[in-house]
Protein backbone atom coordinates (compact mmCIF):
# COMPACT_ATOMS: atom_id res chain seq x y z
CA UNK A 1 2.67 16.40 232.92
CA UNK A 2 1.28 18.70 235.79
CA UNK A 3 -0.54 16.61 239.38
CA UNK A 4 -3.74 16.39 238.50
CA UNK A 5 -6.69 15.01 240.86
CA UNK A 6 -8.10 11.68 241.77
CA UNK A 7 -10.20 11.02 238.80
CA UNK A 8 -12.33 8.40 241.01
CA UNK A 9 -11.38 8.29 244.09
CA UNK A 10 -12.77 6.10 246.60
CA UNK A 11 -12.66 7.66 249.95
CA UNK A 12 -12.68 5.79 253.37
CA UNK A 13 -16.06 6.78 255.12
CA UNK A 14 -14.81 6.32 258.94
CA UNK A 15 -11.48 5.14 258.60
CA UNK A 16 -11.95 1.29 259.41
CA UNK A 17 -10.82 0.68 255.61
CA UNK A 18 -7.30 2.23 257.58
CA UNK A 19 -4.14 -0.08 257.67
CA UNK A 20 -0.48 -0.45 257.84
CA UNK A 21 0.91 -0.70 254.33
CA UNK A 22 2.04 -3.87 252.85
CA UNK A 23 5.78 -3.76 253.92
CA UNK A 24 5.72 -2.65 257.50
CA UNK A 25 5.71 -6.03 258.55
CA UNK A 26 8.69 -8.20 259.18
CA UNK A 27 7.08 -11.37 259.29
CA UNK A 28 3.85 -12.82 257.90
CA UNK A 29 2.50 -14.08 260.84
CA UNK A 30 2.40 -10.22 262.29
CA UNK A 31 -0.02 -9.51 258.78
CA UNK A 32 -2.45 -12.19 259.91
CA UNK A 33 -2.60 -11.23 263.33
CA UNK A 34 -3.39 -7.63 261.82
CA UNK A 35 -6.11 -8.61 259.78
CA UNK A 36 -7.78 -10.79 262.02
CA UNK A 37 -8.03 -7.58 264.51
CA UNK A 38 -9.13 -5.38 261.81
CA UNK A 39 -11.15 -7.47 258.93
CA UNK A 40 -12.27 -4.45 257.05
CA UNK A 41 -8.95 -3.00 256.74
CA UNK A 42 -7.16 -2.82 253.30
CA UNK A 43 -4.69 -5.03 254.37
CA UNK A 44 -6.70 -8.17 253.67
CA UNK A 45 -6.65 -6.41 249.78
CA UNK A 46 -3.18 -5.67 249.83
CA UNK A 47 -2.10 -8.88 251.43
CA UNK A 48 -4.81 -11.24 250.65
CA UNK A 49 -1.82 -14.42 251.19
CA UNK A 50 -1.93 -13.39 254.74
CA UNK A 51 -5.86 -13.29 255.60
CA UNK A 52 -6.83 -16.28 257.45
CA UNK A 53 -10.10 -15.93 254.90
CA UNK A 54 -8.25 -16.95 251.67
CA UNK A 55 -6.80 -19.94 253.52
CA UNK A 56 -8.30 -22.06 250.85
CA UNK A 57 -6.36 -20.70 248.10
CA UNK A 58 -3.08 -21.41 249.57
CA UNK A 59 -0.49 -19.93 247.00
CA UNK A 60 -2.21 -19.96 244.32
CA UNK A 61 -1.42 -16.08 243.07
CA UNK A 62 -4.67 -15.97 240.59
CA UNK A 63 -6.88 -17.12 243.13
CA UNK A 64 -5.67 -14.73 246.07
CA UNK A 65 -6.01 -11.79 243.72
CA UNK A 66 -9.46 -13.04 242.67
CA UNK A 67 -10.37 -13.07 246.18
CA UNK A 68 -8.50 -9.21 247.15
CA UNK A 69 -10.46 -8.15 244.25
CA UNK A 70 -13.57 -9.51 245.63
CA UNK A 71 -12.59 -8.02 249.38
CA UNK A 72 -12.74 -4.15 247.59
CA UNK A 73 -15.73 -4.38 245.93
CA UNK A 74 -17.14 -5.76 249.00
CA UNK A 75 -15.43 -2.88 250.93
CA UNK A 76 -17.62 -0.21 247.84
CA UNK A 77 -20.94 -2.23 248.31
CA UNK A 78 -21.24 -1.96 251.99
CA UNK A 79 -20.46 1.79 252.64
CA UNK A 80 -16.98 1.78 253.46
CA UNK A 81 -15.57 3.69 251.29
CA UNK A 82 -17.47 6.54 249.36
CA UNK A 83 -16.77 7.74 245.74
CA UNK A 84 -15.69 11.50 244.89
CA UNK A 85 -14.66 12.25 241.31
CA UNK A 86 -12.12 14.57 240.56
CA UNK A 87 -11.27 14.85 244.05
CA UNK A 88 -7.55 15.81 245.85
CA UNK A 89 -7.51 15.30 249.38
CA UNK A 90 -5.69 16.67 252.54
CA UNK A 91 -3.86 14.11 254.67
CA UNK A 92 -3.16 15.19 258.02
CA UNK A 93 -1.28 13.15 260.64
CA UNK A 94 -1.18 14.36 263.94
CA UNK A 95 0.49 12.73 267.44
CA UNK A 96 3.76 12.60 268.94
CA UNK A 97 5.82 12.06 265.92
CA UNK A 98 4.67 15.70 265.15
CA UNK A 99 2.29 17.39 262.61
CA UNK A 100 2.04 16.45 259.16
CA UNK A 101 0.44 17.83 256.50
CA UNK A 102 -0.23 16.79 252.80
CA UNK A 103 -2.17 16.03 249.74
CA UNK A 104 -3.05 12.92 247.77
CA UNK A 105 -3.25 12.94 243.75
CA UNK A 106 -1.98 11.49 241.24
CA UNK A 107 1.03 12.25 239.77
CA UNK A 108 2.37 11.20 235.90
CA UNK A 109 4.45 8.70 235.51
CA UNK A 110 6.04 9.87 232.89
CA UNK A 111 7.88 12.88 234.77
CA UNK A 112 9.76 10.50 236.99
CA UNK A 113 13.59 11.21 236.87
CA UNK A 114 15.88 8.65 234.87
CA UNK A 115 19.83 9.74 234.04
CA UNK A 116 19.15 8.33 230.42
CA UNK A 117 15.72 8.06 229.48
CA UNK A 118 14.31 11.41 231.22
CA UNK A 119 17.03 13.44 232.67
CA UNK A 120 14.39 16.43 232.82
CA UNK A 121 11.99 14.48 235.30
CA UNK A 122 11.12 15.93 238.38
CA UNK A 123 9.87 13.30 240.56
CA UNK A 124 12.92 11.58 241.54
CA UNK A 125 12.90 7.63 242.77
CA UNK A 126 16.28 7.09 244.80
CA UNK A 127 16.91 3.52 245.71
CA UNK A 128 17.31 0.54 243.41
CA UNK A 129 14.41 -1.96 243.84
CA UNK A 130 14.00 -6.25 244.03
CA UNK A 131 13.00 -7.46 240.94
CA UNK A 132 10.47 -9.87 242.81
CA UNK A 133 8.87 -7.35 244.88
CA UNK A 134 8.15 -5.43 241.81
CA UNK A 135 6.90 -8.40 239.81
CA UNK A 136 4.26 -8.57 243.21
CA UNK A 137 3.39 -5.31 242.92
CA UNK A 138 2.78 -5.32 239.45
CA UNK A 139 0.62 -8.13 239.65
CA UNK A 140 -1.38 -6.69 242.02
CA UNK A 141 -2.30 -3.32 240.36
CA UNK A 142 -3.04 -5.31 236.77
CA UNK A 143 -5.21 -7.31 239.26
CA UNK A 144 -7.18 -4.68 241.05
CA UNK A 145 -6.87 -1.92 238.59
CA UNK A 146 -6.76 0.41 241.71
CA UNK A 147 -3.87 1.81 244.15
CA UNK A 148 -5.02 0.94 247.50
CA UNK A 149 -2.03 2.28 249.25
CA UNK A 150 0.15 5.43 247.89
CA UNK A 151 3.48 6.70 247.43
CA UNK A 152 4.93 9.00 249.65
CA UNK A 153 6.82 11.72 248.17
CA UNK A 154 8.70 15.07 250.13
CA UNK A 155 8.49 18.01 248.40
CA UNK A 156 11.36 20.96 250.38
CA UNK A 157 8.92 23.74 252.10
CA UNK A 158 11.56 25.73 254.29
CA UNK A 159 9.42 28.53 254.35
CA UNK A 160 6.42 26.21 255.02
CA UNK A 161 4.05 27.82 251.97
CA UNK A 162 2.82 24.36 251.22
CA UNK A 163 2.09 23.80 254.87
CA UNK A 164 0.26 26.80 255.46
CA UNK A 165 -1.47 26.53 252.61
CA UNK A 166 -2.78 23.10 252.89
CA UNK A 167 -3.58 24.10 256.78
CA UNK A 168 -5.71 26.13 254.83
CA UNK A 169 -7.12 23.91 253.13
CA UNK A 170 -7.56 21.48 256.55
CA UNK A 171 -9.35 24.51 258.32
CA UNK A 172 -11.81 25.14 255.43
CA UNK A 173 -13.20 21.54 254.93
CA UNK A 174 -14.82 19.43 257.34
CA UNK A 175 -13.48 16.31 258.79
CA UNK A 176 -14.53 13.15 256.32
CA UNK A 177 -12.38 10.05 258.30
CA UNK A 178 -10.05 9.55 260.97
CA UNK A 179 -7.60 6.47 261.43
CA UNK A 180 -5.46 6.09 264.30
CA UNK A 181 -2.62 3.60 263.89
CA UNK A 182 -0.46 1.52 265.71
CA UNK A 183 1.51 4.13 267.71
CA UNK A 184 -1.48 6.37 268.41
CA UNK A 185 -0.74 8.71 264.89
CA UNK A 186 -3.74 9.83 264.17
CA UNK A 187 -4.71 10.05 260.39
CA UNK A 188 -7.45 12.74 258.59
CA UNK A 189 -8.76 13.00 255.00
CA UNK A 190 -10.69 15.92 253.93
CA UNK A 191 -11.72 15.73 249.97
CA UNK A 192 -11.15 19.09 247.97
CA UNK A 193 -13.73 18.97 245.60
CA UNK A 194 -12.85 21.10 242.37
CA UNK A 195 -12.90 24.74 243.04
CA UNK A 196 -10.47 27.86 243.51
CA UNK A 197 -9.18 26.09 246.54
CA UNK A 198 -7.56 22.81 244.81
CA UNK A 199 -6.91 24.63 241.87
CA UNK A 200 -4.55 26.80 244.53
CA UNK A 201 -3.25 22.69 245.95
CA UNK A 202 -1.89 21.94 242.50
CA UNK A 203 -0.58 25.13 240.94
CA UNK A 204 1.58 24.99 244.32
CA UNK A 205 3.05 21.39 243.31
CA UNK A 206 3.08 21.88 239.85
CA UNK A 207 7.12 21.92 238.47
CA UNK A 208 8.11 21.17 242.07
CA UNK A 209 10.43 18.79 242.38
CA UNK A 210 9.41 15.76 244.21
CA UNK A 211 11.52 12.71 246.18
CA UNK A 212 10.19 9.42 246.43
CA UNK A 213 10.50 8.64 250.47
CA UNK A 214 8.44 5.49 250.61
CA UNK A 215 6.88 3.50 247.35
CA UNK A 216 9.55 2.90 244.79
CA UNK A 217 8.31 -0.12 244.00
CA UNK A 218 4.86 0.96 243.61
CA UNK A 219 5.71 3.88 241.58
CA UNK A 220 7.66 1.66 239.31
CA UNK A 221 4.90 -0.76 239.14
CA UNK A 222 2.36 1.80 238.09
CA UNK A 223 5.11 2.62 235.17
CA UNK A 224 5.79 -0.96 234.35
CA UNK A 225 2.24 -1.43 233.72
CA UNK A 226 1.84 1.32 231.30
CA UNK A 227 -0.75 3.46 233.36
CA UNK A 228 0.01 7.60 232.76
CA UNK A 229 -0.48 8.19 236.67
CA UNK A 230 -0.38 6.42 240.54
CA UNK A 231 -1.66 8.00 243.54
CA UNK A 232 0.90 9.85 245.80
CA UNK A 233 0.99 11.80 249.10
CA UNK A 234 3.00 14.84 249.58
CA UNK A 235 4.32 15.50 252.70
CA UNK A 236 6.79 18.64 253.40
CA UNK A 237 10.05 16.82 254.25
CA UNK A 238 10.60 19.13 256.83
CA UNK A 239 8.01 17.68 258.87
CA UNK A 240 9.17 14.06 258.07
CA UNK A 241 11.37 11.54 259.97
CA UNK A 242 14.16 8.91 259.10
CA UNK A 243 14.51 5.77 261.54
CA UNK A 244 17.23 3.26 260.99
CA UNK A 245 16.89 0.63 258.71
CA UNK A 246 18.50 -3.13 259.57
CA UNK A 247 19.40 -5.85 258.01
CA UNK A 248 19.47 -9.83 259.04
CA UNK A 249 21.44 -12.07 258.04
CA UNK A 250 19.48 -15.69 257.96
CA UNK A 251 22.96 -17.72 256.54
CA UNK A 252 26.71 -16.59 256.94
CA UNK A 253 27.35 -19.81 254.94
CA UNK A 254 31.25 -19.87 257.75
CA UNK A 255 31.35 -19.99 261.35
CA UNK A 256 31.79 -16.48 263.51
CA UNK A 257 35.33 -16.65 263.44
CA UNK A 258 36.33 -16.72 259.93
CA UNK A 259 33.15 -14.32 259.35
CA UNK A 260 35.38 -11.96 261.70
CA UNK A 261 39.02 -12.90 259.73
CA UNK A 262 37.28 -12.05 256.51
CA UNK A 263 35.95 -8.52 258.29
CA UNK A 264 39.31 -7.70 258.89
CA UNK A 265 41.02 -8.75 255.82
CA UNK A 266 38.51 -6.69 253.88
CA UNK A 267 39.74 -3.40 256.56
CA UNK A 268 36.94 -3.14 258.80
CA UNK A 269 37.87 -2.77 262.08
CA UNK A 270 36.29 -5.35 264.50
CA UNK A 271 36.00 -4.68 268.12
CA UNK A 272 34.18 -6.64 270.41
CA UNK A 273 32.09 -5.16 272.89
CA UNK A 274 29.88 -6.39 276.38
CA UNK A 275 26.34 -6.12 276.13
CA UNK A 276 23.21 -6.39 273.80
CA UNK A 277 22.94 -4.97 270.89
CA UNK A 278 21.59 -1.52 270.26
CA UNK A 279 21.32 0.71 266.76
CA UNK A 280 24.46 3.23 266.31
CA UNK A 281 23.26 6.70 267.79
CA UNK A 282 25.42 8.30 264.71
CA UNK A 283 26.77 7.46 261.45
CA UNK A 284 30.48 5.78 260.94
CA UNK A 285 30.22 2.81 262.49
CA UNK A 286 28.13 -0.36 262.63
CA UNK A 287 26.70 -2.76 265.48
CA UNK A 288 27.00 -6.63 264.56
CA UNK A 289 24.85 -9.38 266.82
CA UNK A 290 26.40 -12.67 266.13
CA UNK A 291 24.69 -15.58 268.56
CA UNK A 292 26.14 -14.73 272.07
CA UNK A 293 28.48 -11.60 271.02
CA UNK A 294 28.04 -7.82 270.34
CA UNK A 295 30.71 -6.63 268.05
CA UNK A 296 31.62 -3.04 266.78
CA UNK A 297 32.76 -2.22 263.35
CA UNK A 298 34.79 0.39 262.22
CA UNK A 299 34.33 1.07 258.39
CA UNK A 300 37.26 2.66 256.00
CA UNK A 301 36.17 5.72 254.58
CA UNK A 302 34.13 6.03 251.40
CA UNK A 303 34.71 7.41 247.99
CA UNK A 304 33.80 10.96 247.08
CA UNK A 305 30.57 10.92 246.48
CA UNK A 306 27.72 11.24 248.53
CA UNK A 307 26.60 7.49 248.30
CA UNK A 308 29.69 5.86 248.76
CA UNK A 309 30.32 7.23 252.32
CA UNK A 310 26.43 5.89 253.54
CA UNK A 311 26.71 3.34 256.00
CA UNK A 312 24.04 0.97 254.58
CA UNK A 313 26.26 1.39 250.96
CA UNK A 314 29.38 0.81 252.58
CA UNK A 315 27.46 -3.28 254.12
CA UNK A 316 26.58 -3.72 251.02
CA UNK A 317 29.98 -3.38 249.36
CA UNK A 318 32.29 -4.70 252.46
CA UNK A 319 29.70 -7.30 254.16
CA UNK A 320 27.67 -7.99 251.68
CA UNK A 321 29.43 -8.55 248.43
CA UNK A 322 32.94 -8.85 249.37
CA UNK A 323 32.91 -10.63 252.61
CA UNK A 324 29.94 -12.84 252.19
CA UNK A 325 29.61 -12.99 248.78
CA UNK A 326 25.87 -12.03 248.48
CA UNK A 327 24.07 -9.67 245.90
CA UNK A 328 21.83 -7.02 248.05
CA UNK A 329 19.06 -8.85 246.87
CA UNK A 330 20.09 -12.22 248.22
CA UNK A 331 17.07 -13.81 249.57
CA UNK A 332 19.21 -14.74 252.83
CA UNK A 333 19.23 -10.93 253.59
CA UNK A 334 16.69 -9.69 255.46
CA UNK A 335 15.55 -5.55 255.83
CA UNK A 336 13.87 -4.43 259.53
CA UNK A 337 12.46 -1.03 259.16
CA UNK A 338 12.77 1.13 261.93
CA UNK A 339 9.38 0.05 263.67
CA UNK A 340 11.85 -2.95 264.90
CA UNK A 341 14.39 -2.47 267.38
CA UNK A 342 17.56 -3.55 268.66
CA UNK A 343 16.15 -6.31 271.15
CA UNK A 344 14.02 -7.52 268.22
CA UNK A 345 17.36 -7.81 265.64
CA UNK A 346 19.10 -9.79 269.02
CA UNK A 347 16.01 -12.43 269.77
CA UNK A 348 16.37 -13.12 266.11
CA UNK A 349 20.07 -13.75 266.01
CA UNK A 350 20.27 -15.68 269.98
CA UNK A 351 16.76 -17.47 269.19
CA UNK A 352 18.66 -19.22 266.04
CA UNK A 353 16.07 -17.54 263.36
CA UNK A 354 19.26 -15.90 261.82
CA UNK A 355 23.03 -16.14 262.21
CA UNK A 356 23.84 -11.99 262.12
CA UNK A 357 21.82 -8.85 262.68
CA UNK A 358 23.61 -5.90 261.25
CA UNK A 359 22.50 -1.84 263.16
CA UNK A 360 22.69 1.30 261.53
CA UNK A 361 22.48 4.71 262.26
CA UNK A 362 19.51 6.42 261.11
CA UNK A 363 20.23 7.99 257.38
CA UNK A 364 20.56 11.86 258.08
CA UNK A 365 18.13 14.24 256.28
CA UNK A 366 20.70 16.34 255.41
CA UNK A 367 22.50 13.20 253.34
CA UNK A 368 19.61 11.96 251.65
CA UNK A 369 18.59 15.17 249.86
CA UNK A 370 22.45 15.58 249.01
CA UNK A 371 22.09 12.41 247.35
CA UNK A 372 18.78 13.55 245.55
CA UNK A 373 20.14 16.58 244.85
CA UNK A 374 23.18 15.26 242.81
CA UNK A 375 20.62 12.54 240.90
CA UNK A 376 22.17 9.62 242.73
CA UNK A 377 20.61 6.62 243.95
CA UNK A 378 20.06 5.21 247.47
CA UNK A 379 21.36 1.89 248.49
CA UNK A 380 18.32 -0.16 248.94
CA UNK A 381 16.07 -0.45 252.37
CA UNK A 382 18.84 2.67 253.68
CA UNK A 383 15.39 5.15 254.72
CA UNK A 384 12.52 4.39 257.03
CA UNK A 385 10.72 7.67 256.92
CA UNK A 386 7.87 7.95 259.88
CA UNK A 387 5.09 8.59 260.37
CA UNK A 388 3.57 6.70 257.31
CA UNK A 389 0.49 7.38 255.18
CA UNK A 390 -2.19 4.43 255.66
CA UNK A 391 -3.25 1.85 253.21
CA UNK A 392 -7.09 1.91 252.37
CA UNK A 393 -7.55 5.69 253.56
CA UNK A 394 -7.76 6.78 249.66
CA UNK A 395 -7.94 4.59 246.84
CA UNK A 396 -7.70 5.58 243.44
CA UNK A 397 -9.10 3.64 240.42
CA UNK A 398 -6.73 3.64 237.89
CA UNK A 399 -7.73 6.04 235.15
């Protein structure tokens, strides 16, 4: 159960197939006003509900995937994207998040990490997922029988082999397709064809361990649907970033004041503060936008392990489920990745879209591979890892 390469992969010929994946946006109408500026991106595949060209199938799901389906063989027929067999690729972003480099292949399925079923896997997916979102997901890939977007996985490189080595690897091929996305990240692919040189790219992955940083659902789609393999990027996670990760409220189902009682009776601290809202610089405490107020809660401590004491674990026990009642999949809850600010949280809670924004501190590096580490899961939507692959860059047929 070794990486392997793209069987058939279908490679972007000058990046215009390039987009933002499916769940960097916050709100639907932010999709549509995507795809309309960029028609021939993948986005109109991955999120064919939201392209003003399948208007006409409104929500019927058959129909929509019909018509994604449709949209990538178009994308084949005209040129855009160019078939390589047996193909891994470099991925190399480059701006002012940094320098990133990585590979795309596909990866087995069956070596994914589960405390009961597979205690010996060594790709490790850490945060529980939404039964819905997967049930999307998996209807999707059954539909398209390709991965149009991939999973991004950190493999540790402190003495930056795999780096260096895929440098390498981006020095000795010529450029194939460039993308540059939304905050001026710009985005390579060179195809390794088979040789000494990708035989080198996957001995140096092969019984590595691997973390899941963005794409649990995908990953567990591509399991769900009994395929041996889905496409994945490695990335060193030295080079990576974590953001903060928000949540909105849409219903507190009680006024602000007994929302703030029950805060209290469960021990949080409540303080209120002047001001707008802005996201907690570090860890221990939480920022809470109610409609005209800025408040400042104070946690108790955690349990002993390393999950417990996360901030976005310790909402989801205290606001979530005991104050309010709600499972973390409650469809009232609402996750903001770290593209989304503090002013955007605010105009959401003072425009009367939702009733409560909740900010966190950014997830330290340091915590989440301590929580890998010791096989535990992440609370879910706790890690907004930047920069992010692109959709439609490589696609993979599934094999």
């Amino acid at each position: 159960m070794e990486p392997r390469p793209i069987r058939r992969a279908w490679v972007s010929t000058d990046g215009s197939t390039g987009a933002r994946n499916y769940d960097e946006f916050a709100q639907g109408d932010e999709a549509e006003a995507a795809i309309r500026e960029r028609p021939d991106s993948m986005l109109s595949v991955d999120l064919p509900e939201h392209d003003p060209a399948f208007a006409d199938a409104g929500d019927d799901q058959d129909a929509l995937l019909a018509h994604a389906a449709d949209r990538l063989r178009s994308m084949k027929d005209r040129g855009l994207l160019r078939r390589w067999d047996d193909a891994v690729v470099v991925y190399e972003i480059e701006g002012a998040e940094g320098h990133q480099l990585g590979v795309a292949l596909m990866l087995p399925t069956g070596a994914v990490w589960d405390a009961e079923r597979n205690p010996e896997g060594w790709i490790i997916r850490n945060e529980r997922v939404f039964p819905d979102k997967l049930g999307s997901r998996l209807a999707h890939l059954r539909a398209l029988r390709h991965y149009v977007s991939s999973v991004l996985l950190l493999a540790d490189d402190p003495d930056r082999s795999f780096a260096g080595l895929v440098q390498e690897a981006a020095d000795a091929l010529p450029l194939h397709a460039e993308d540059v996305d939304q905050r001026g990240n710009r985005h390579r692919i060179r195809p390794v064809p088979p040789g000494d040189l990708q035989r080198r790219l996957l001995a140096r992955l092969t019984g590595r361990e691997l973390v899941v940083a963005d794409g649990n659902h995908r990953s567990l789609a591509a399991q769900e649907s009994g395929n041996e393999r889905f496409l994945g990027v490695v990335m060193a996670a030295e080079t990576m970033r974590i953001l903060p990760y928000n949540r909105l409220v849409v219903s507190l189902g009680m006024d602000g004041a007994a929302f703030v009682d029950r805060l209290r009776a469960a021990g949080v601290g409540v303080e209120e503060v002047p001001g707008d809202l802005a996201v907690p610089a570090e860890p221990g405490h939480f920022a809470v936008r109610l409609p005209g107020r800025t408040l400042r809660l104070a946690p108790p401590p955690g349990g002993p392990d390393p999950v417990s004491r996360l901030d976005h674990r310790l909402v989801e026990s205290l606001v979530f489920e005991r104050v309010l009642g709600m499972e973390a999949t409650d469809p009232r809850i609402r996750y903001v990745g770290g593209d989304y600010g503090a002013d955007y949280l605010q105009a959401r809670v003072d425009g009367g879209e939702c009733e409560c924004a909740i900010a966190l501190a950014a997830v330290r590096v340091e915590d989440f591979m301590e929580v890998n580490r010791d096989r535990l899961r992440m609370p879910p939507k706790s890690t907004w890892f930047r920069p992010k692959t692109r959709a439609g860059l490589v696609v993979a047929e599934v094999e």
